[in-house]
C-alpha atoms as a PDB file:
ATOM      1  CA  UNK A   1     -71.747  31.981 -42.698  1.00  0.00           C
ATOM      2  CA  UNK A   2     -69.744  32.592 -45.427  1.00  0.00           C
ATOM      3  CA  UNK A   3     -66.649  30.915 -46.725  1.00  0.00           C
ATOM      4  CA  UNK A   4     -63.808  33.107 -47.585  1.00  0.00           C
ATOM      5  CA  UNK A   5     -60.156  32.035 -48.956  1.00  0.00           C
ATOM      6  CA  UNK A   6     -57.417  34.778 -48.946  1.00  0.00           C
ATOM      7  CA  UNK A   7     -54.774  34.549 -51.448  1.00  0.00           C
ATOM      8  CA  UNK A   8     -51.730  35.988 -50.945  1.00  0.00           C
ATOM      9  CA  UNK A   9     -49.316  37.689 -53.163  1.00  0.00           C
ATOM     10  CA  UNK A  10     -46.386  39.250 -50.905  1.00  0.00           C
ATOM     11  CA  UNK A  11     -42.835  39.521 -50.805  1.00  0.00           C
ATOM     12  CA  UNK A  12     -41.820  42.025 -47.750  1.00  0.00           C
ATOM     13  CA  UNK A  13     -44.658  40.454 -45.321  1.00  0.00           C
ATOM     14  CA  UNK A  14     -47.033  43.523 -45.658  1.00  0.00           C
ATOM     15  CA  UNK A  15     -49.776  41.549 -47.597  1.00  0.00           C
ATOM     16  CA  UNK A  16     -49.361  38.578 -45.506  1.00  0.00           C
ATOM     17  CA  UNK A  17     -50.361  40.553 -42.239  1.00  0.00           C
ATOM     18  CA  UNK A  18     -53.556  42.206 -43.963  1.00  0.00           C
ATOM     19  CA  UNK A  19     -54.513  39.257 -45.041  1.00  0.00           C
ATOM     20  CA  UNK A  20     -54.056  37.617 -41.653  1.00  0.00           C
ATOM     21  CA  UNK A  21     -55.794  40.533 -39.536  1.00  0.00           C
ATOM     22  CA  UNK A  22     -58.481  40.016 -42.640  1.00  0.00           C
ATOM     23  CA  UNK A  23     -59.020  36.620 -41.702  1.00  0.00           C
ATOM     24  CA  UNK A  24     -59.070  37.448 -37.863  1.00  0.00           C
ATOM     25  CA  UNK A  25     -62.000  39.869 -38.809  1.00  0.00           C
ATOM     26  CA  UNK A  26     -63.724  37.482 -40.390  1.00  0.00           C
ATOM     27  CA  UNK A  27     -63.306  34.424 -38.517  1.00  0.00           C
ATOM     28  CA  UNK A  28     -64.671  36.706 -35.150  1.00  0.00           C
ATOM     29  CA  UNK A  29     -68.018  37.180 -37.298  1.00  0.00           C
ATOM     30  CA  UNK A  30     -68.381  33.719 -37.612  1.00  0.00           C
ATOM     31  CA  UNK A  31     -66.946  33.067 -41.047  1.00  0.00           C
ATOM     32  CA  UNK A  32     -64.358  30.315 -42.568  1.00  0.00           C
ATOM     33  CA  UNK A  33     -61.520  31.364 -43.546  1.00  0.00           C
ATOM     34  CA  UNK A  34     -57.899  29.856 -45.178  1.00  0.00           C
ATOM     35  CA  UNK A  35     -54.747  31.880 -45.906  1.00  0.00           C
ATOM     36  CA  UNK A  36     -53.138  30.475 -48.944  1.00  0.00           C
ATOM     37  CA  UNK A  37     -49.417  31.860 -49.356  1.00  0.00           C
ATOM     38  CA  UNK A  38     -48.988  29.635 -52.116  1.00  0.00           C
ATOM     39  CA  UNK A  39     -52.615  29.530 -54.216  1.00  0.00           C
ATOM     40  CA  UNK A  40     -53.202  26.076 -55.920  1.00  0.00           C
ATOM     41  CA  UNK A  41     -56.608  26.013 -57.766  1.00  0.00           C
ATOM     42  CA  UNK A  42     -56.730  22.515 -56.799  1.00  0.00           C
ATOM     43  CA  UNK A  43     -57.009  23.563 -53.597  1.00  0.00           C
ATOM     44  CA  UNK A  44     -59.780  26.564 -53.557  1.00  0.00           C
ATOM     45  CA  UNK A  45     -63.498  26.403 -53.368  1.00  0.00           C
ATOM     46  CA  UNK A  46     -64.394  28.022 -56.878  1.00  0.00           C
ATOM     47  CA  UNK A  47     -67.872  29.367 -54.889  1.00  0.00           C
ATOM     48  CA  UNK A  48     -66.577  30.771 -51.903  1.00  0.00           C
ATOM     49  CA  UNK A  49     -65.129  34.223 -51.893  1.00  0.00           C
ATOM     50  CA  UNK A  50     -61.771  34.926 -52.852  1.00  0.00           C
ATOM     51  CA  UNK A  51     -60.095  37.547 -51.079  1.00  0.00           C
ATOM     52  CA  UNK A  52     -56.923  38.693 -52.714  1.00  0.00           C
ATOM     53  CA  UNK A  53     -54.352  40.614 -50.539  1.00  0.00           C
ATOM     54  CA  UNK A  54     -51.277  41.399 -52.755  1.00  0.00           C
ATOM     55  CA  UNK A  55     -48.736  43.870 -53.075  1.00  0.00           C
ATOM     56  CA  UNK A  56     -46.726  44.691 -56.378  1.00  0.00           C
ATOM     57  CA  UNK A  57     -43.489  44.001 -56.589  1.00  0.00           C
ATOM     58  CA  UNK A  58     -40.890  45.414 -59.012  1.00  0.00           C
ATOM     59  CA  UNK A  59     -41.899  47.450 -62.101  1.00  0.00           C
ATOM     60  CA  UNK A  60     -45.588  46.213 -61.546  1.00  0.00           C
ATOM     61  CA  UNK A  61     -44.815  43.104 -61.205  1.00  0.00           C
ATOM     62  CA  UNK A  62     -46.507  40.270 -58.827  1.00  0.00           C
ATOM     63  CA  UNK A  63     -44.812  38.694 -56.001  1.00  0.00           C
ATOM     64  CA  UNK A  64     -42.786  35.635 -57.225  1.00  0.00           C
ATOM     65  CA  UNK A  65     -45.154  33.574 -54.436  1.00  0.00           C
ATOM     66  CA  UNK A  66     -47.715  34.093 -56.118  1.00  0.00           C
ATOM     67  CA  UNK A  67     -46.640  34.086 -59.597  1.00  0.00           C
ATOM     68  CA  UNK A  68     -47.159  30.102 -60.430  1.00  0.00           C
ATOM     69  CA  UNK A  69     -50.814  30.640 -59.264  1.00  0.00           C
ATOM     70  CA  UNK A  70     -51.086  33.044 -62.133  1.00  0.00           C
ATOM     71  CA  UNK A  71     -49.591  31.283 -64.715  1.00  0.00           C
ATOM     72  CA  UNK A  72     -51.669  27.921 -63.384  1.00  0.00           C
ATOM     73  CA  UNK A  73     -54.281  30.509 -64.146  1.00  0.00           C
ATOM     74  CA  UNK A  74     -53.121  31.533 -67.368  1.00  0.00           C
ATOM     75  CA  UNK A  75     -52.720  27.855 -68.638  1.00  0.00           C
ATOM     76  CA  UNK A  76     -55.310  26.229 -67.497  1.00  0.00           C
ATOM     77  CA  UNK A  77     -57.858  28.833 -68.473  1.00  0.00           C
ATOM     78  CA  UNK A  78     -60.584  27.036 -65.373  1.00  0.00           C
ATOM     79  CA  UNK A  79     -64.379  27.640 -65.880  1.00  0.00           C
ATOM     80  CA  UNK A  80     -64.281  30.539 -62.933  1.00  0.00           C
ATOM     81  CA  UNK A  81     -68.457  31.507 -63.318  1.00  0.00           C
ATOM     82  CA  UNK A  82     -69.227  30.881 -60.004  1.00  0.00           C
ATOM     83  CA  UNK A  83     -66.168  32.684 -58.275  1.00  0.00           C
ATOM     84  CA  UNK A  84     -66.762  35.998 -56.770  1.00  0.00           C
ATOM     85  CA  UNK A  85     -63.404  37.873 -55.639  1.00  0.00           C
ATOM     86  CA  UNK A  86     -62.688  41.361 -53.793  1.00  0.00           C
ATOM     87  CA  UNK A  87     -58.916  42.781 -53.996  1.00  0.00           C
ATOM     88  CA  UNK A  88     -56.926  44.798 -51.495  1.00  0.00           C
ATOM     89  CA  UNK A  89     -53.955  45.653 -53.351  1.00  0.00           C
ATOM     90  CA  UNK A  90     -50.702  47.630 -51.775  1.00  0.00           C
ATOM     91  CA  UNK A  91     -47.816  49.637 -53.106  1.00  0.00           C
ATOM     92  CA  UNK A  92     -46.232  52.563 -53.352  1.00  0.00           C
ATOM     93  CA  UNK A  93     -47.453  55.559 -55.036  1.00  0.00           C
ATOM     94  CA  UNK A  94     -43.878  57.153 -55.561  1.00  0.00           C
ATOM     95  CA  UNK A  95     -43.614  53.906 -58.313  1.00  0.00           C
ATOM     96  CA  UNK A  96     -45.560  54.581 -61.701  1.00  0.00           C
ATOM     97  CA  UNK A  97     -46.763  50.688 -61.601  1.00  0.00           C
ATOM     98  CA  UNK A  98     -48.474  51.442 -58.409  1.00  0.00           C
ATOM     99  CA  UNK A  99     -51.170  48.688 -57.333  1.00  0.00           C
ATOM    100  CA  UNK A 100     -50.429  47.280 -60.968  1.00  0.00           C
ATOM    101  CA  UNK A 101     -49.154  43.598 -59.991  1.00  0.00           C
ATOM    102  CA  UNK A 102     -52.438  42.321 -59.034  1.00  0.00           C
ATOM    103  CA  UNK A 103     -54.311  44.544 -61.917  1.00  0.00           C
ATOM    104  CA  UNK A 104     -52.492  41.139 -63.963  1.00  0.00           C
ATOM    105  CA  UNK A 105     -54.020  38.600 -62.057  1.00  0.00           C
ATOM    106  CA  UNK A 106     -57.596  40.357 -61.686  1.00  0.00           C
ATOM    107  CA  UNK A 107     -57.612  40.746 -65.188  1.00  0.00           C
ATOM    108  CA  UNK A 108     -56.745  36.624 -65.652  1.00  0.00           C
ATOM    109  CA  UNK A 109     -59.705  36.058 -63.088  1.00  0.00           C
ATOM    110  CA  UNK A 110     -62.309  38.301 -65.076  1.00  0.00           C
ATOM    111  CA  UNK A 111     -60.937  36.510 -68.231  1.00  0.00           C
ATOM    112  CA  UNK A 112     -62.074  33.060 -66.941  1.00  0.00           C
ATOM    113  CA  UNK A 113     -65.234  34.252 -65.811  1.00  0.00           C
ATOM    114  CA  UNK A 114     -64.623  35.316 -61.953  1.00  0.00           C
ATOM    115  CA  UNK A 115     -66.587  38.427 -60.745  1.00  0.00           C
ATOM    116  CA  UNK A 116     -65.618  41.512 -58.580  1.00  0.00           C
ATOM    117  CA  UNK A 117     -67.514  41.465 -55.251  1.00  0.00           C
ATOM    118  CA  UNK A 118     -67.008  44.827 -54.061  1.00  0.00           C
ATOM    119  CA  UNK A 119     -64.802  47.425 -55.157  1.00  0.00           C
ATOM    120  CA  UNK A 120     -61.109  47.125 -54.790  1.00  0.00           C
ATOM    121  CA  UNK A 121     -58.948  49.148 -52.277  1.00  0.00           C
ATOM    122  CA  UNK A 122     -55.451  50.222 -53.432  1.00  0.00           C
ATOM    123  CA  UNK A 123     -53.581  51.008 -50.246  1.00  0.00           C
ATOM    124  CA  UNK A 124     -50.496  53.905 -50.562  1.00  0.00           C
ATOM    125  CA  UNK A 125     -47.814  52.851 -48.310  1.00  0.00           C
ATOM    126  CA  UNK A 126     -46.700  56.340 -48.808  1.00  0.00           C
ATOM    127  CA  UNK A 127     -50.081  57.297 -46.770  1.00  0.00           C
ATOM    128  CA  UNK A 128     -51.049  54.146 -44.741  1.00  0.00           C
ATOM    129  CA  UNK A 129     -47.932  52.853 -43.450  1.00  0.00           C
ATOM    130  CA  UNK A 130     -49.484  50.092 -41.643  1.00  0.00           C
ATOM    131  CA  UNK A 131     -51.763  48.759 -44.004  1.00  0.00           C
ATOM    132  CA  UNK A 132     -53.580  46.690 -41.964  1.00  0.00           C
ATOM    133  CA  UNK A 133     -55.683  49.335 -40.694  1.00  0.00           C
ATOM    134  CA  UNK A 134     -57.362  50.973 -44.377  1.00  0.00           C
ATOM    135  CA  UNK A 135     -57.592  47.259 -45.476  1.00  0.00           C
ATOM    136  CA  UNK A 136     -59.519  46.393 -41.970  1.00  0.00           C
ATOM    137  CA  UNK A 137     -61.850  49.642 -42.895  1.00  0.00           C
ATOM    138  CA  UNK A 138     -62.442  48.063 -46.233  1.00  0.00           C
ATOM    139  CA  UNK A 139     -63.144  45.060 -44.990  1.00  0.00           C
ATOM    140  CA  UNK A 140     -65.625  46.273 -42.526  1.00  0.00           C
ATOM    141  CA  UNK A 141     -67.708  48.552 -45.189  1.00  0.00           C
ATOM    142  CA  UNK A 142     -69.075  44.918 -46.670  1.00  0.00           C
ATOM    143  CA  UNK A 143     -68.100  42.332 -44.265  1.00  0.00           C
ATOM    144  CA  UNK A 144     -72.335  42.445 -43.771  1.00  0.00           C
ATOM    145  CA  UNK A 145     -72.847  41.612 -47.349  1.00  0.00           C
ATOM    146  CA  UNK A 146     -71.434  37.938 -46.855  1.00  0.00           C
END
């Protein structure tokens, strides 16, 4: 089974509760999983998958919680060629920055090497109030692949 740590990048709770109904999923199929609301890469396992559940906050902004994970990212430039990630991103499509906050830090990922697992859902609060339920969807399309 497959090891899987979700990093979260929330400010109103929304990404926090995908990524804990994520982890739910997962763990019921077997799978190890660890919410990190505060991402150190000190403390992530650079070949296990990285599941990134953030919103975007402000004019495309990132979450301020996870905002010192990205600039640890940005500084430390880590060898990342072994680190596969898959991002769930949520906002609001009435914003023109929609989904862009964690466009930043998947962009500082690819930079260092990381690779895209699957392709990315952007969930519309707009459409999918409860965004638990598209991300779970998402999740289940190529949960199998692990």
């Amino acid at each position: 089974m497959a090891k899987v740590e979700l990093l979260v990048g929330t400010t109103l709770g929304s990404a926090e509760y995908v990524a804990d109904e994520m982890s739910a999923q997962l763990n019921d199929l077997g799978h190890e999983t660890i919410v990190h609301l505060a991402p150190n890469l000190d403390d992530l396992d650079p070949k296990s998958l990285w599941l990134i559940a953030c919103s975007t906050h402000g004019a495309g902004d990132l979450p301020d919680n996870i905002v010192p994970f990205m600039d640890e990212i940005l500084a430390k430039k880590p060898d990342l060629l072994t680190t596969q990630f898959a991002l769930c991103a949520i906002g609001d499509s009435s914003y023109d920055t929609f989904c862009q906050g964690p466009e930043k830090l998947v962009e500082a990922l690819a930079l260092c090497g990381a690779q895209v697992f699957v392709d990315k859902i952007q969930i519309d609060v707009q459409y999918d109030p409860i965004p638990e339920e598209p991300a779970l969807a998402w999740l289940s399309g190529w949960q199998d692949q692990l």
